[in-house]
N, C-alpha and C. Protein backbone atom coordinates (compact mmCIF):
# COMPACT_ATOMS: atom_id res chain seq x y z
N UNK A 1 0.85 -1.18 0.00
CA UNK A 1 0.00 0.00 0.00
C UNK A 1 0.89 1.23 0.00
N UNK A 2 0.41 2.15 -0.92
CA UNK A 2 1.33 3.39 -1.06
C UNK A 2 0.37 4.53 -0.50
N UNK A 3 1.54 5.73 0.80
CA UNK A 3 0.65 6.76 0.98
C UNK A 3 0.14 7.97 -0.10
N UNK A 4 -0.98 7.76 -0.10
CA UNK A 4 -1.33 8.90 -1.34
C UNK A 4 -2.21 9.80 -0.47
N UNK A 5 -3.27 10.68 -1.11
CA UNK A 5 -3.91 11.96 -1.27
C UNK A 5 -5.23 11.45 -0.48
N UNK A 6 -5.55 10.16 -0.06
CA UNK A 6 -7.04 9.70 0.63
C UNK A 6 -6.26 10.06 2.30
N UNK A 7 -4.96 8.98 2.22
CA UNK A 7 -4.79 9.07 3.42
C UNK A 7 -3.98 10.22 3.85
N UNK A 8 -3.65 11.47 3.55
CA UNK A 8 -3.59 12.44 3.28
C UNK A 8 -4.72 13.11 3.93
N UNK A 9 -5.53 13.35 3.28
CA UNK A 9 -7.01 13.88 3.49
C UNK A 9 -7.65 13.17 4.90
N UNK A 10 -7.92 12.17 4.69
CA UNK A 10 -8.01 11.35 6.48
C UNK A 10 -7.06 12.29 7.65
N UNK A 11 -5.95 11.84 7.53
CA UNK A 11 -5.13 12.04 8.59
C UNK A 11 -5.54 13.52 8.94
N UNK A 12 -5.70 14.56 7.86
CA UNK A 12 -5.53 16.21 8.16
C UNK A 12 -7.40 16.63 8.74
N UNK A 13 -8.32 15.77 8.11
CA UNK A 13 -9.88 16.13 7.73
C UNK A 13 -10.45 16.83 9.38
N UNK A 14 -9.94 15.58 10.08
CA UNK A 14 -10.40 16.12 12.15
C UNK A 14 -10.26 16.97 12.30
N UNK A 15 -8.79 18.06 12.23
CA UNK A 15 -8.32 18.94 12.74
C UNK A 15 -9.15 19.99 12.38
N UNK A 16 -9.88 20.33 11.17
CA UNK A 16 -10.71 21.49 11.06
C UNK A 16 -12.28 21.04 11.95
N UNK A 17 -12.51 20.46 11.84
CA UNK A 17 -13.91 20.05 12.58
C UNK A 17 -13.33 20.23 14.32
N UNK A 18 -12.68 19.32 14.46
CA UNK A 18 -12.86 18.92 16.23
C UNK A 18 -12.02 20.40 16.63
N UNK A 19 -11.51 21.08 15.49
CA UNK A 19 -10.78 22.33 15.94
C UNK A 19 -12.29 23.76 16.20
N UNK A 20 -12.91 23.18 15.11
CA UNK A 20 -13.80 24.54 15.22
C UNK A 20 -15.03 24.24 16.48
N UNK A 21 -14.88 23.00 16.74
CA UNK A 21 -16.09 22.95 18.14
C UNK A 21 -15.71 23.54 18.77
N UNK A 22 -13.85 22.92 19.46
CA UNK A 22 -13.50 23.44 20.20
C UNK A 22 -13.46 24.86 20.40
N UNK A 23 -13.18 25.39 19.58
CA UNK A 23 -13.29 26.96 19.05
C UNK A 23 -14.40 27.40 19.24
N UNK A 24 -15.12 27.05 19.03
CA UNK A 24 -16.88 27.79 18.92
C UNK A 24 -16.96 27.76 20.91
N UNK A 25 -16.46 26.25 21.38
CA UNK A 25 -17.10 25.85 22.60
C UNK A 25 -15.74 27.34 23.63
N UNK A 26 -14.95 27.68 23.48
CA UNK A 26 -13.87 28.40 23.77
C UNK A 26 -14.12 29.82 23.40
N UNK A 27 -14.62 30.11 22.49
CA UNK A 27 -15.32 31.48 22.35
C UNK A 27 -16.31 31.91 23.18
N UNK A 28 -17.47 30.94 23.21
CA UNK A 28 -18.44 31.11 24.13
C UNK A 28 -17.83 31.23 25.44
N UNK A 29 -16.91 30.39 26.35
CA UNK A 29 -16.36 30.90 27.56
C UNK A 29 -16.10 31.77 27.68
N UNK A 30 -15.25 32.07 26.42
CA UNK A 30 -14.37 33.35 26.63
C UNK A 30 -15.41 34.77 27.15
N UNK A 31 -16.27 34.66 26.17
CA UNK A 31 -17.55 35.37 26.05
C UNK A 31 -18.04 35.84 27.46
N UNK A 32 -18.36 34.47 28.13
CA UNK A 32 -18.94 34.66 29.19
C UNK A 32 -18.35 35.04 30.56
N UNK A 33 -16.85 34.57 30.67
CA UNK A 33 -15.49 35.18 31.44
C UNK A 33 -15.07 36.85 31.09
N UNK A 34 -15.68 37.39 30.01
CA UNK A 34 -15.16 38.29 29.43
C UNK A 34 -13.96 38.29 29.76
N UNK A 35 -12.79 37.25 28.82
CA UNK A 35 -11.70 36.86 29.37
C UNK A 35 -10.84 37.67 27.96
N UNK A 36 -10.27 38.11 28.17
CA UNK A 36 -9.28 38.92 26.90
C UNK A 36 -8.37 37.98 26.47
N UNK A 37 -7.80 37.14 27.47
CA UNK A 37 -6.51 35.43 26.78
C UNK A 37 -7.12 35.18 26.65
N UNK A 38 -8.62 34.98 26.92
CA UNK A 38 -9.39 33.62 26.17
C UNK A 38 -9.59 34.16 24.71
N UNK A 39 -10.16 35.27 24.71
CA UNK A 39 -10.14 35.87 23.29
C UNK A 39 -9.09 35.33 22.59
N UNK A 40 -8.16 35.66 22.83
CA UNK A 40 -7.01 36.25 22.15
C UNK A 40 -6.68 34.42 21.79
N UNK A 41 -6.49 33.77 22.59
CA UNK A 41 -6.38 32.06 22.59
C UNK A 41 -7.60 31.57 20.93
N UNK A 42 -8.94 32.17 21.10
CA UNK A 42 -9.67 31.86 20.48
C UNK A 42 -9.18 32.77 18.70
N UNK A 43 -8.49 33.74 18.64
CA UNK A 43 -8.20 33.86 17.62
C UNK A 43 -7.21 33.43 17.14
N UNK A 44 -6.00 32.79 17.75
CA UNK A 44 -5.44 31.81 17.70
C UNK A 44 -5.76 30.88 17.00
N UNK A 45 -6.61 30.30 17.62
CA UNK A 45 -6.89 28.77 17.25
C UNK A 45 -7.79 29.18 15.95
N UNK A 46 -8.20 30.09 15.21
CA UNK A 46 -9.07 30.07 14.36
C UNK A 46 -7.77 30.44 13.41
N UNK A 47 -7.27 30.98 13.37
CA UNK A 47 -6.07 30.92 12.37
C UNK A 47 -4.88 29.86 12.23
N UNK A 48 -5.03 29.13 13.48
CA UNK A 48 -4.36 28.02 13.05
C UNK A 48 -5.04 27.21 11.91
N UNK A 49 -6.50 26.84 12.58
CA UNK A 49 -7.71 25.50 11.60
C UNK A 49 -7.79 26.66 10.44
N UNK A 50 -7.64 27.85 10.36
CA UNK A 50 -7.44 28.53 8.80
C UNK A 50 -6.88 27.67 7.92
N UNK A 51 -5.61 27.89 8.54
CA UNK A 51 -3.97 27.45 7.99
C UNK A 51 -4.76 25.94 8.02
N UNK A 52 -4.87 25.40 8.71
CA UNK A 52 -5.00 23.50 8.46
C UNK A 52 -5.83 23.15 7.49
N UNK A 53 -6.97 24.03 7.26
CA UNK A 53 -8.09 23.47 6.77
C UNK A 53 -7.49 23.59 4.72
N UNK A 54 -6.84 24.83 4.72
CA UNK A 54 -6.11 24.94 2.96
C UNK A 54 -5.68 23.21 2.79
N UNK A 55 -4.73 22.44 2.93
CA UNK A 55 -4.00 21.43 2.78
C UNK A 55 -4.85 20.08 2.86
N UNK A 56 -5.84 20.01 3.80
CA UNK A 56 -6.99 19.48 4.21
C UNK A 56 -8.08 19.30 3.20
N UNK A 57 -8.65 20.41 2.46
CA UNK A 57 -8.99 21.13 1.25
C UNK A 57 -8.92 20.34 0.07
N UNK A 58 -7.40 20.62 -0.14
CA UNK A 58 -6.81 19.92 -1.47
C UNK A 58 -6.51 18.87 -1.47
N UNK A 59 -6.46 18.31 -0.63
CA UNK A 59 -5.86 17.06 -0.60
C UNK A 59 -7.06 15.95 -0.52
N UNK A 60 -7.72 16.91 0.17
CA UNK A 60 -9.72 16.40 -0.43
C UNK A 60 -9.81 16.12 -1.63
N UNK A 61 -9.81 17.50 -2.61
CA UNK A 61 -9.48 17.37 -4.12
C UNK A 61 -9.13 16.54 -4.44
N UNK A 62 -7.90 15.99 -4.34
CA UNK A 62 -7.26 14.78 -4.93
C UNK A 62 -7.65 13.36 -4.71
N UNK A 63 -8.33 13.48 -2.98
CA UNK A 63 -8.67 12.22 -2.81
C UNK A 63 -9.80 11.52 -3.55
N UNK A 64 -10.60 12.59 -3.99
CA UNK A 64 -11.52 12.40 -4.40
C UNK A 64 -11.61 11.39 -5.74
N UNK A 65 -10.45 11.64 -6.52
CA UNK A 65 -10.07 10.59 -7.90
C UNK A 65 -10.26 9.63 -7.53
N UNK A 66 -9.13 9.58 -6.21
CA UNK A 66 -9.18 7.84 -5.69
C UNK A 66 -10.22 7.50 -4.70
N UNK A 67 -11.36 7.78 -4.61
CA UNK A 67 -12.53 7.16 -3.77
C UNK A 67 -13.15 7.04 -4.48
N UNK A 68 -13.34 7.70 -5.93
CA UNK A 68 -14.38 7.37 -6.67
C UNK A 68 -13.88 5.76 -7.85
N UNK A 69 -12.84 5.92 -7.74
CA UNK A 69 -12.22 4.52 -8.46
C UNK A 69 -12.46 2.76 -7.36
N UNK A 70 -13.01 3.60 -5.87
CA UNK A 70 -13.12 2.61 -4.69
C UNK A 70 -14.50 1.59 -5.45
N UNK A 71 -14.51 0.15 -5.19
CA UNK A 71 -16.14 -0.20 -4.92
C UNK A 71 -17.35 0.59 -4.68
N UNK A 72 -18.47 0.62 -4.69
CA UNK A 72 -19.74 0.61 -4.13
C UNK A 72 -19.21 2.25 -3.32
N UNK A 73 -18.69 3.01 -4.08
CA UNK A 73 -18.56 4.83 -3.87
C UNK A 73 -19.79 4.96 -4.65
N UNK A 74 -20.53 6.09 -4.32
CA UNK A 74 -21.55 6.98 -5.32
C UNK A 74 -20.82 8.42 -5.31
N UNK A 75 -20.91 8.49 -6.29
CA UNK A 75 -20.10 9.83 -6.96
C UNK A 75 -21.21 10.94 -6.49
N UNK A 76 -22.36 10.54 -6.26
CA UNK A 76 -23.34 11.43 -5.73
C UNK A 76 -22.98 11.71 -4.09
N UNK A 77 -22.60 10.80 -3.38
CA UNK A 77 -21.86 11.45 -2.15
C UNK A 77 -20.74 11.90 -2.07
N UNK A 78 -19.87 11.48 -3.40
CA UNK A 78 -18.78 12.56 -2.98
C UNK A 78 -18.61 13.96 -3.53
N UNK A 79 -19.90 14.26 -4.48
CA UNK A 79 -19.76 15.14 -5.27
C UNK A 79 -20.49 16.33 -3.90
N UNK A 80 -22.06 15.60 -2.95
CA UNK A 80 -22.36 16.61 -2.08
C UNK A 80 -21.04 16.78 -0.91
N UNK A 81 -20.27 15.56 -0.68
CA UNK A 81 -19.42 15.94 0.40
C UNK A 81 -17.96 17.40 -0.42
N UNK A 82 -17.77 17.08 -1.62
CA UNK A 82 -17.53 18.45 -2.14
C UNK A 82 -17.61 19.91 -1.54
N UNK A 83 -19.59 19.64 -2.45
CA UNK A 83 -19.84 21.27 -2.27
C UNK A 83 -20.00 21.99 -0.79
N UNK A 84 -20.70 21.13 -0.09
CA UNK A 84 -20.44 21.36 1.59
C UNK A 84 -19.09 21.76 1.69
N UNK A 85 -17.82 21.13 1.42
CA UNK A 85 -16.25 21.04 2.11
C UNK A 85 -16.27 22.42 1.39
N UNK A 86 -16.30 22.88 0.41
CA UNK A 86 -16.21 24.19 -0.36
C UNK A 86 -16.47 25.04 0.19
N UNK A 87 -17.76 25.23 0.53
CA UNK A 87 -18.73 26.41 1.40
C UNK A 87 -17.55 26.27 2.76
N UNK A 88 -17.25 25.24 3.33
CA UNK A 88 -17.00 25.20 5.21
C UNK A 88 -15.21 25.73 4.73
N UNK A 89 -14.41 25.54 3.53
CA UNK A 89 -13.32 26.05 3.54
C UNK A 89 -13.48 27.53 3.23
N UNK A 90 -14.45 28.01 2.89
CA UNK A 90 -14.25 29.50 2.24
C UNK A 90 -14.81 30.07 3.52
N UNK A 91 -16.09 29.25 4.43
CA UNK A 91 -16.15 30.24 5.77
C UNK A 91 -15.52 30.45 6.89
N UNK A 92 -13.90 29.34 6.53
CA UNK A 92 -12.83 29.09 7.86
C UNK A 92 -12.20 30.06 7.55
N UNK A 93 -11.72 30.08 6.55
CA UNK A 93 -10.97 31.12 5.85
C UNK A 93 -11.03 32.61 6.15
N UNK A 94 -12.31 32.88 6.18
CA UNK A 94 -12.75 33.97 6.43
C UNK A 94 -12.95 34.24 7.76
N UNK A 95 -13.39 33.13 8.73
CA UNK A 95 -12.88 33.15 10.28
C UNK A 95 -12.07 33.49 10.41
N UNK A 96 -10.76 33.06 9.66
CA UNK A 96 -9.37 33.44 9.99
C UNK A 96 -8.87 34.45 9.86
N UNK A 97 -9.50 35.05 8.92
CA UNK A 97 -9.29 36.55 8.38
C UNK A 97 -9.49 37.80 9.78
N UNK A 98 -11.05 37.29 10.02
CA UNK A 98 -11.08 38.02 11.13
C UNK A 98 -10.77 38.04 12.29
N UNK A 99 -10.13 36.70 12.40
CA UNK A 99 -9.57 36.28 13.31
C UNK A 99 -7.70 36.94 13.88
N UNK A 100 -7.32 37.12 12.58
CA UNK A 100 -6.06 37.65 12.15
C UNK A 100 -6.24 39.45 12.51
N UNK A 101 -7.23 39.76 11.98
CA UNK A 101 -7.80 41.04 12.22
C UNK A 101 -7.67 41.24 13.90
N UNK A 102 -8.77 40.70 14.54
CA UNK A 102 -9.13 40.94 15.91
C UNK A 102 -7.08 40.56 16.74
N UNK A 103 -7.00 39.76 16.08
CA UNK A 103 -5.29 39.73 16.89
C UNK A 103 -4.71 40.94 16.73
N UNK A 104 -4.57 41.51 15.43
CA UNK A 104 -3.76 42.76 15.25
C UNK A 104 -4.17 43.53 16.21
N UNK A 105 -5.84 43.72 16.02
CA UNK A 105 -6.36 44.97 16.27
C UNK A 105 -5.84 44.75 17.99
N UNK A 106 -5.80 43.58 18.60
CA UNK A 106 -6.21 43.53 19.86
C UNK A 106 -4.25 43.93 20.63
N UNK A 107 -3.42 43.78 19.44
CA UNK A 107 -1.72 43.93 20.01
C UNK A 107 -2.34 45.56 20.26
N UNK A 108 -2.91 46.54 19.46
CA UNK A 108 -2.91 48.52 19.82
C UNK A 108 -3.49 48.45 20.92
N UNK A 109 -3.69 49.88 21.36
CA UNK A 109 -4.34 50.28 22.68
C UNK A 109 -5.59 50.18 22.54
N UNK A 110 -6.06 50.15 21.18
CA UNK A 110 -7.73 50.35 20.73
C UNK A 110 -8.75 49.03 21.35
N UNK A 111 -9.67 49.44 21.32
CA UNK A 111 -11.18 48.23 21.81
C UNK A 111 -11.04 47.89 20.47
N UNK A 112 -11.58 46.49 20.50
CA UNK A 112 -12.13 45.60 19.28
C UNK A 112 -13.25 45.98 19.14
N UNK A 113 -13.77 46.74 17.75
CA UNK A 113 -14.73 47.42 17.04
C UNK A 113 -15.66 46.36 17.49
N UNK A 114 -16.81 46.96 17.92
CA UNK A 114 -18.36 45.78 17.86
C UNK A 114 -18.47 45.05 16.79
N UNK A 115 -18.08 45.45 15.42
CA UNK A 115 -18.69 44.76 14.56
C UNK A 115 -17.58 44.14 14.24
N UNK A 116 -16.00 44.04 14.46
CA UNK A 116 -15.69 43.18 14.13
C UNK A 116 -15.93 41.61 15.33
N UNK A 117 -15.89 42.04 16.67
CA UNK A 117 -16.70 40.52 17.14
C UNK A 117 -17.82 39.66 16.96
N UNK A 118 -18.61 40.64 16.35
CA UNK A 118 -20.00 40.61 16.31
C UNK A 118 -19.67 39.61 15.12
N UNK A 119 -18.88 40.08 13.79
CA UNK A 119 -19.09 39.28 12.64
C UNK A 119 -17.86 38.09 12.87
N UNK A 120 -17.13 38.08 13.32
CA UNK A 120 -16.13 36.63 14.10
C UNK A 120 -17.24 35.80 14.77
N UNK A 121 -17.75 36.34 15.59
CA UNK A 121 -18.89 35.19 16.42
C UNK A 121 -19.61 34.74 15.09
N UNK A 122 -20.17 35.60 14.58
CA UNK A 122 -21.04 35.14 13.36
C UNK A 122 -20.58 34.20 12.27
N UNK A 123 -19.44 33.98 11.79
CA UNK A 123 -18.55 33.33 10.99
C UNK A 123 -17.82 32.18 12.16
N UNK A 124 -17.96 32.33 13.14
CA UNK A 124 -17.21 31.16 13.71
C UNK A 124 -18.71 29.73 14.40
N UNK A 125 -20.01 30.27 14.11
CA UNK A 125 -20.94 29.46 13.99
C UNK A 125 -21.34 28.98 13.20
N UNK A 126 -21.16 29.56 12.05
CA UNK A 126 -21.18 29.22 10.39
C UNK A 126 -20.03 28.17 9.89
N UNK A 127 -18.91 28.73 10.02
CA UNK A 127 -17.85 27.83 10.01
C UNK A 127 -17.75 26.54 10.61
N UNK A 128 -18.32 26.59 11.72
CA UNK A 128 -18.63 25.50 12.70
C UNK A 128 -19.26 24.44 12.06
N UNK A 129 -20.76 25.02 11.58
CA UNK A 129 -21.90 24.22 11.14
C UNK A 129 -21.26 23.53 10.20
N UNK A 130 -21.04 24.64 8.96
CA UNK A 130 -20.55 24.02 7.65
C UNK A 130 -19.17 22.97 7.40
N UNK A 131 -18.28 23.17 8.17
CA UNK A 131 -17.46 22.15 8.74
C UNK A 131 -17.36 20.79 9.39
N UNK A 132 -18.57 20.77 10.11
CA UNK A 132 -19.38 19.30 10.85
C UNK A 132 -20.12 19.03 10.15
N UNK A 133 -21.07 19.70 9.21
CA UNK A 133 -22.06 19.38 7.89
C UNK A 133 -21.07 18.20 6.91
N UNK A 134 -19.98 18.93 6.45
CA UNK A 134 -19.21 18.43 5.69
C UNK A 134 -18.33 17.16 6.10
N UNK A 135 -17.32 17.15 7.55
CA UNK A 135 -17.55 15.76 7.63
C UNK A 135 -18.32 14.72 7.73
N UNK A 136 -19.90 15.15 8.57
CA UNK A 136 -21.15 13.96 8.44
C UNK A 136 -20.70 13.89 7.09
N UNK A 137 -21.14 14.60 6.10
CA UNK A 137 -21.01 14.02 4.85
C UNK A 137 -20.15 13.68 3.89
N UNK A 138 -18.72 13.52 4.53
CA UNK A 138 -17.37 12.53 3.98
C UNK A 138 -17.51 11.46 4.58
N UNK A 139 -18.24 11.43 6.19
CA UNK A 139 -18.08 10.30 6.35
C UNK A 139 -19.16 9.36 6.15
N UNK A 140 -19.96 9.49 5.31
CA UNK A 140 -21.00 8.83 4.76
C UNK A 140 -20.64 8.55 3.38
N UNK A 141 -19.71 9.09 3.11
CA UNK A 141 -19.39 7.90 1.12
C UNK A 141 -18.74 6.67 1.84
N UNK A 142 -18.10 6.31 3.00
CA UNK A 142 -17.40 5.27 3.25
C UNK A 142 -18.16 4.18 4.44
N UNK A 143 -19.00 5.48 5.41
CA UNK A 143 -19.21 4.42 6.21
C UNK A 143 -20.89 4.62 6.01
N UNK A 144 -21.75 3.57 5.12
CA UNK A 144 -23.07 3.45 5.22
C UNK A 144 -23.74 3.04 6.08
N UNK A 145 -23.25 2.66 7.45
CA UNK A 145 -23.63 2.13 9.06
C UNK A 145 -24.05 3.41 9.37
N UNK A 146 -23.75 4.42 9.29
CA UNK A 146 -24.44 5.94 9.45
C UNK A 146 -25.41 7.14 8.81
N UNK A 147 -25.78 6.35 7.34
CA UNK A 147 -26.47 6.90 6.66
C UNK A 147 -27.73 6.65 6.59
N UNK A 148 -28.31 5.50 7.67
CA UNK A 148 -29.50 4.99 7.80
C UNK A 148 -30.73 5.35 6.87
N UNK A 149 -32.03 6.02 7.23
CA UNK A 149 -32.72 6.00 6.65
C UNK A 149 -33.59 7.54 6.75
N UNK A 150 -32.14 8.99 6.81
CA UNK A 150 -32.07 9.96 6.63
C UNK A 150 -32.30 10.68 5.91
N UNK A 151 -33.57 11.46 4.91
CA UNK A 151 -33.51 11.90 3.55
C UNK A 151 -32.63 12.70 3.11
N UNK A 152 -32.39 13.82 4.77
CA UNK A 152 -31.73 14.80 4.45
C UNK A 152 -30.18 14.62 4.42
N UNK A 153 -29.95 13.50 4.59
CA UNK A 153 -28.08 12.96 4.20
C UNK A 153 -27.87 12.71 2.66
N UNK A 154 -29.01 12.23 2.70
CA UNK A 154 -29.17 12.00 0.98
C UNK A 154 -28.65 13.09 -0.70
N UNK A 155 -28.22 13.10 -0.96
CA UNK A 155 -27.48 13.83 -1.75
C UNK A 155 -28.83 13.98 -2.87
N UNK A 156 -29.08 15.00 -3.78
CA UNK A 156 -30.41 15.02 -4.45
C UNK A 156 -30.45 13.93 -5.18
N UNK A 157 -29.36 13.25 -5.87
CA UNK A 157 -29.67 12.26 -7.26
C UNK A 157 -29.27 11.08 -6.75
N UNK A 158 -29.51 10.41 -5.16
CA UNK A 158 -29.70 9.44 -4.07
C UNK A 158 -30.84 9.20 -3.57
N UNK A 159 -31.92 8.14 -3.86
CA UNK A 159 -32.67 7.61 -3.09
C UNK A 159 -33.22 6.73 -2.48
N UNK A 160 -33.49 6.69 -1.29
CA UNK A 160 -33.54 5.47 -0.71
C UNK A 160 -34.17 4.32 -0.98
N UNK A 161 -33.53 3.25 -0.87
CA UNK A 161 -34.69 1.96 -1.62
C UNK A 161 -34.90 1.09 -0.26
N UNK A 162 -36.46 1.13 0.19
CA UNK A 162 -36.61 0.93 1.26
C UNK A 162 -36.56 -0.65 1.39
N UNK A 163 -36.76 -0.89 0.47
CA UNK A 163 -37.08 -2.68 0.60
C UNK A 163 -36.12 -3.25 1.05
N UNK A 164 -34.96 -2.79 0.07
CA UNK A 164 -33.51 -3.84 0.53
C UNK A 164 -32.15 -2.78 1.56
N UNK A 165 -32.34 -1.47 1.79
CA UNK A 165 -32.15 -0.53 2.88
C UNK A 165 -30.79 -0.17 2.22
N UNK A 166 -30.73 -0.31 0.99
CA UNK A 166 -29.82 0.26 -0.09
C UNK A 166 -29.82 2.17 -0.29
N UNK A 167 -29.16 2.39 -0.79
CA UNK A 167 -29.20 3.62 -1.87
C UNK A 167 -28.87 3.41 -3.30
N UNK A 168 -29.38 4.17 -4.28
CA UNK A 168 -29.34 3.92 -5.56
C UNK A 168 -29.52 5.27 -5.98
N UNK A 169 -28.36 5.77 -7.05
CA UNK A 169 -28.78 6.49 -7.93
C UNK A 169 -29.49 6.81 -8.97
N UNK A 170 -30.69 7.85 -8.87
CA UNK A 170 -31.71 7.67 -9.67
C UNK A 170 -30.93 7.82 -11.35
N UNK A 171 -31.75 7.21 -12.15
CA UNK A 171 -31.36 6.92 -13.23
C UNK A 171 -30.20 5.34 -13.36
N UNK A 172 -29.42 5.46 -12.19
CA UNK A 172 -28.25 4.15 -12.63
C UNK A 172 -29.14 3.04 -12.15
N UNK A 173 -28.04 1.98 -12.65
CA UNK A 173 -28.90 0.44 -12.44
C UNK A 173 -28.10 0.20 -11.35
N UNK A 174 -29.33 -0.60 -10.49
CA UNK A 174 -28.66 -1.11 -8.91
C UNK A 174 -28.13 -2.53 -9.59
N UNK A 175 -27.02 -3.16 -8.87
CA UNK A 175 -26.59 -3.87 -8.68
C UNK A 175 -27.31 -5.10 -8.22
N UNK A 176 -27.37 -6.51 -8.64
CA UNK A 176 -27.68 -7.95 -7.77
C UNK A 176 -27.19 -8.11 -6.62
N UNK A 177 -25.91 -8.01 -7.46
CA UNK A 177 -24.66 -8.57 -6.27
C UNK A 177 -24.85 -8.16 -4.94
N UNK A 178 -24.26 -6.54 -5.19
CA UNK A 178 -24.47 -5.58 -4.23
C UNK A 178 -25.56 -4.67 -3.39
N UNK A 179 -26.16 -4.27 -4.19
CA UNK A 179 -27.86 -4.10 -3.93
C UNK A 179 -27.44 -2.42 -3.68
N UNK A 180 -25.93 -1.60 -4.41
CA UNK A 180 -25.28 -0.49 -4.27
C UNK A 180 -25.29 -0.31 -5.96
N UNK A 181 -25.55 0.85 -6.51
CA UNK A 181 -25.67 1.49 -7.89
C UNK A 181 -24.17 1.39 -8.32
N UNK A 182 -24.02 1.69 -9.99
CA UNK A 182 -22.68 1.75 -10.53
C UNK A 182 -22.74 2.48 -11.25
C-alpha cells in the first residue's frame, strides 16, 4: 500500500472540525469570562484551523479521484461531500481573516470594534456548522452504518430503496450482487 492523497485527506480532515467545536465551545467561555486570553487564545486557534483546513482542502481534491475509483462509492456522495467542504473552507478562511484582524487589532491600545466581534462570532458558527455538515457528509461515502434512513443525508440524485435498505442512484442500475448502484 502506497501513501497517497485519501490518506492524506483522512489524517488532516479532524483537525478542522474537532478544531472549530473546540473553538466555537472556547469562544463562548471566553464570552462569558469576558476573558481577553481567552479571546485572544480563540483567535489563535481560528487561524491556526485557517492554515490546516487549505492542505486538508486539497488534498480532499485529490482524494476524491481515488474514492471514486473505490467499490460501491456513489459519486453522488462525494460530489455533495464536495460542495459542503467548499462552502466550510471559504467560511474558515474567512474566520481566519477576522480572526487575524481581531489579533492585530487587539496587540494597539484600541477596543475591538463591535462589529468586528459581532461578525467573528457570526462566521465562527457558520464555520462551525458548515465544517461538521461536511464531515457527516465525507463520512458517509465510506461508512453506510451511518447513513441509515435519513432523507436529508441524501445527496439530491440518491434515493432510498426501502425494501432492501440500499441507496441507488436515480437513473443508474442497482446492482444484484451488491444491492449499491454503478
Amino acid at each position: 500500500m502506497t501513501f497517497n492523497w485519501a490518506h492524506t485527506h483522512l489524517l488532516l480532515n479532524h483537525f478542522p472540525i474537532v478544531g472549530a467545536i473546540f473553538g466555537l465551545s472556547l469562544l463562548v467561555y471566553a464570552m462569558v469570562k469576558d476573558s481577553k486570553e481567552l479571546n485572544l487564545a480563540t483567535y489563535w486557534l481560528f487561524i491556526i484551523i485557517a492554515l490546516l483546513t487549505i492542505p486538508t482542502y486539497f488534498a480532499g481534491k485529490q482524494a476524491a479521484g481515488i474514492v471514486l475509483d473505490l467499490p460501491n462509492v456513489s459519486e453522488a456522495f462525494v460530489h455533495k461531500h464536495r460542495n459542503i467542504a467548499e462552502w466550510a473552507f471559504i467560511a474558515l478562511e474567512i474566520t481566519g481573516a477576522f480572526a487575524l484582524m481581531g489579533l492585530l487589532i487587539s496587540k494597539s491600545p484600541r477596543k475591538t470594534p463591535n462589529w468586528l466581534t459581532a461578525t467573528f462570532v457570526i462566521f465562527v458558527i457558520i464555520s462551525t456548522g458548515l465544517v461538521s455538515w461536511a464531515g457527516l457528509q465525507g463520512g458517509i461515502i465510506r461508512h453506510t452504518e451511518v447513513r441509515g434512513d435519513l432523507p436529508f443525508l441524501m445527496p439530491d440524485d440518491v434515493e432510498l430503496n426501502n425494501n432492501q435498505g440500499s441507496q441507488t442512484e436515480k437513473g443508474g442500475e442497482e446492482s444484484e450482487e451488491s444491492g449499491h448502484s454503478h
